[in-house]
Protein backbone atom coordinates (compact mmCIF):
# COMPACT_ATOMS: atom_id res chain seq x y z
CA UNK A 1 -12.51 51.92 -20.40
CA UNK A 2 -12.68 49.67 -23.39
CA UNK A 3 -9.81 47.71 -22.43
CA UNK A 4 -10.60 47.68 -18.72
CA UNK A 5 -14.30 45.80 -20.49
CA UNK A 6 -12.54 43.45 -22.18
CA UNK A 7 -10.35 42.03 -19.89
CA UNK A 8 -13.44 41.85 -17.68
CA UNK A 9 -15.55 39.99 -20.29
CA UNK A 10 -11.99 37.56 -21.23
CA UNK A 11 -11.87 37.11 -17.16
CA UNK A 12 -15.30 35.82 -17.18
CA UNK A 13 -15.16 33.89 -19.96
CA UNK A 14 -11.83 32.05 -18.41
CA UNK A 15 -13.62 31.55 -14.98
CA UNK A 16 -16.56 30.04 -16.68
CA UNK A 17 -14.56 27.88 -18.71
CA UNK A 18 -12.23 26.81 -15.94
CA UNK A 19 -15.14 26.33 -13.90
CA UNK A 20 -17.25 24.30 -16.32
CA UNK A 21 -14.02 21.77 -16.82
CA UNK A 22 -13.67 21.41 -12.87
CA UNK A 23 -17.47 20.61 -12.68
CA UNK A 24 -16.48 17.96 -15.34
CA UNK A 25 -13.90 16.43 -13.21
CA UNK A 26 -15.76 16.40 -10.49
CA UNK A 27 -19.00 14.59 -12.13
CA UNK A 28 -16.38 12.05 -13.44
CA UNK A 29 -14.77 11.59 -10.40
CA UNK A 30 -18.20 10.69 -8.67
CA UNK A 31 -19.79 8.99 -11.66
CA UNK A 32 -16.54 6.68 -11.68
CA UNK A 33 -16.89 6.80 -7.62
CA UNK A 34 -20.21 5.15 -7.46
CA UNK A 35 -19.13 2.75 -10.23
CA UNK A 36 -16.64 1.33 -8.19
CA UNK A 37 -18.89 1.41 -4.77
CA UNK A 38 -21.76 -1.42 -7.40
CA UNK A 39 -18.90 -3.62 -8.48
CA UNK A 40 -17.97 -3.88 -4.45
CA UNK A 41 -21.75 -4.60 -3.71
CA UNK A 42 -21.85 -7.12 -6.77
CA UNK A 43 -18.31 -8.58 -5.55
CA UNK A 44 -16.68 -7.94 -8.70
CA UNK A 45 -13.56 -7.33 -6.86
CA UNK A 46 -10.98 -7.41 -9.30
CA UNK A 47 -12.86 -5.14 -11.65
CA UNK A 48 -13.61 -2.27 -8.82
CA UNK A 49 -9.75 -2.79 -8.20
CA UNK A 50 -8.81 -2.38 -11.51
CA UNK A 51 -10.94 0.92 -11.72
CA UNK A 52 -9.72 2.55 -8.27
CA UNK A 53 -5.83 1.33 -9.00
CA UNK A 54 -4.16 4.96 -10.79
CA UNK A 55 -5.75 7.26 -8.76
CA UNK A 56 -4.85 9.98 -5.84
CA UNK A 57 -8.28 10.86 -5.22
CA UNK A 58 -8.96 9.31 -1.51
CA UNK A 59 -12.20 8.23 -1.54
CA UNK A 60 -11.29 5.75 -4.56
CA UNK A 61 -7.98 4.73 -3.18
CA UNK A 62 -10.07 3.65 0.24
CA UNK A 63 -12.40 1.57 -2.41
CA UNK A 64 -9.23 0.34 -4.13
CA UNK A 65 -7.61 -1.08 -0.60
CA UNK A 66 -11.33 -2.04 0.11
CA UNK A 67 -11.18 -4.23 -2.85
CA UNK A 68 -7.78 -5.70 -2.62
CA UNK A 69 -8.82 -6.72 0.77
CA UNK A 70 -11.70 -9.19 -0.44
CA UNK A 71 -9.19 -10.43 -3.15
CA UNK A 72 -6.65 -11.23 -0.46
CA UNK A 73 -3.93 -9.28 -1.31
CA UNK A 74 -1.96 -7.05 1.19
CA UNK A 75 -1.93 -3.43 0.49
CA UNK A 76 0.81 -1.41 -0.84
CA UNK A 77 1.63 0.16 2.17
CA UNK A 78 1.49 -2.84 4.61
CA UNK A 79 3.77 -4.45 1.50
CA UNK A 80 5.82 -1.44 1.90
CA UNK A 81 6.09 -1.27 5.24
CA UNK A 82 6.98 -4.69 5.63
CA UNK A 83 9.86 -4.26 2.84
CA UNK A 84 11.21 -1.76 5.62
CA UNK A 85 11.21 -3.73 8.40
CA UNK A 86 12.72 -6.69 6.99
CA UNK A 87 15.22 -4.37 6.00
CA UNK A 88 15.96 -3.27 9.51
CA UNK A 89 15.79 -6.28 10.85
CA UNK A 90 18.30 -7.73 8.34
CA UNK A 91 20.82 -5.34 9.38
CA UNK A 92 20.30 -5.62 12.93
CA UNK A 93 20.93 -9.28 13.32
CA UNK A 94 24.03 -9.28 10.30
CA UNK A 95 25.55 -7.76 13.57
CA UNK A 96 24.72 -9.55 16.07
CA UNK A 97 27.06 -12.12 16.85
CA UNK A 98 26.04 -16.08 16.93
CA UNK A 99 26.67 -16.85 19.94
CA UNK A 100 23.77 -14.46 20.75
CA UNK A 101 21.22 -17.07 20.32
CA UNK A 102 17.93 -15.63 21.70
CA UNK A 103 18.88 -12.34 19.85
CA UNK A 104 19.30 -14.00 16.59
CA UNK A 105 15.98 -16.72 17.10
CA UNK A 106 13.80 -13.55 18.25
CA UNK A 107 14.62 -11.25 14.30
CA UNK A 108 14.72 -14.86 12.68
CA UNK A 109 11.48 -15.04 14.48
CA UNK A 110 10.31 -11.99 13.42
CA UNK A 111 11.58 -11.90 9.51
CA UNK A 112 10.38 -15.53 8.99
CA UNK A 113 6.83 -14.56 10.31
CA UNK A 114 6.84 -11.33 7.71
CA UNK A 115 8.15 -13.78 5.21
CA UNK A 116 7.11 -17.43 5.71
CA UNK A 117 8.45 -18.35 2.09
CA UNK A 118 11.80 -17.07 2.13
CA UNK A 119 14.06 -19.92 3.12
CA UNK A 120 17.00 -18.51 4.46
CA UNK A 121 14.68 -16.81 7.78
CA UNK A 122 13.01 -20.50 7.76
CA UNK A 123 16.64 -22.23 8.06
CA UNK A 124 18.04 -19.89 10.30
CA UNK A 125 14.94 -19.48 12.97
CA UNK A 126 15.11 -23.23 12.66
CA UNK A 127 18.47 -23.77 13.51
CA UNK A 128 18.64 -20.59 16.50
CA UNK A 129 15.82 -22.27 17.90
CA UNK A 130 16.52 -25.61 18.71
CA UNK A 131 20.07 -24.25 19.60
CA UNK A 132 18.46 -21.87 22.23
CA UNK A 133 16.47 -24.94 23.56
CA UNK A 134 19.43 -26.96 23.58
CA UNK A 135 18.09 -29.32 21.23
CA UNK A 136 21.77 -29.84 19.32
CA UNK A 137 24.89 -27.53 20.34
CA UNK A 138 27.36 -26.32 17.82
């Protein structure tokens, strides 16, 4: 009976404790939550960003991409997302042949419009194009 008192008494004392240090979390997680939400209001974008970066917690990451909006910057996912379809795209038209013109000016199209600084999609949209409008024939 003893025993059977103890462990009760230890199981209390762990559920408190364990308790106690998820209330803890939670307060932090909202304290740093509405921190975040007043340097939004107060446009301090980069510093909310900063705050929200390293976290799995939803409602921050939604005030992270929030912020990184107003600074301009695409998220990680559309980044990531993009990454993937340049990367489809780029092995699509490596086998397309070139005397499929329209093919090869429509993904030139497409990866120099997903990335307007890379030069090689610049050159080759360039070059498909006035081909497909006849504009020089090689």
């Amino acid at each position: 009976m003893k025993k059977f008192a103890i462990i009760s008494i230890v199981s209390v004392f762990l559920i408190l404790v364990l308790s106690c240090g998820q209330e803890n979390q939670d307060q932090d997680r909202l304290a740093t939550v509405r921190e975040v939400k007043v340097l939004l209001k107060q446009k301090n974008f980069e510093a909310a960003r900063l705050m929200a970066i390293d976290t799995l917690d939803p409602q921050l990451r939604s005030l992270y991409y929030e912020a990184d909006e107003h600074l301009g910057h695409a998220s990680h996912l559309d980044v990531r997302c993009n990454e993937r379809i340049e990367e489809i795209l780029y092995e699509i038209v490596r086998k397309v042949p070139a005397s499929n013109v329209r093919f090869n000016r429509d993904i030139y199209a497409e990866l120099h419009t997903l990335y307007p600084e890379n030069e090689l999609y610049k050159k080759k949209f360039i070059y498909y194009d006035r081909k497909q409008r006849g504009v020089f024939k090689n």
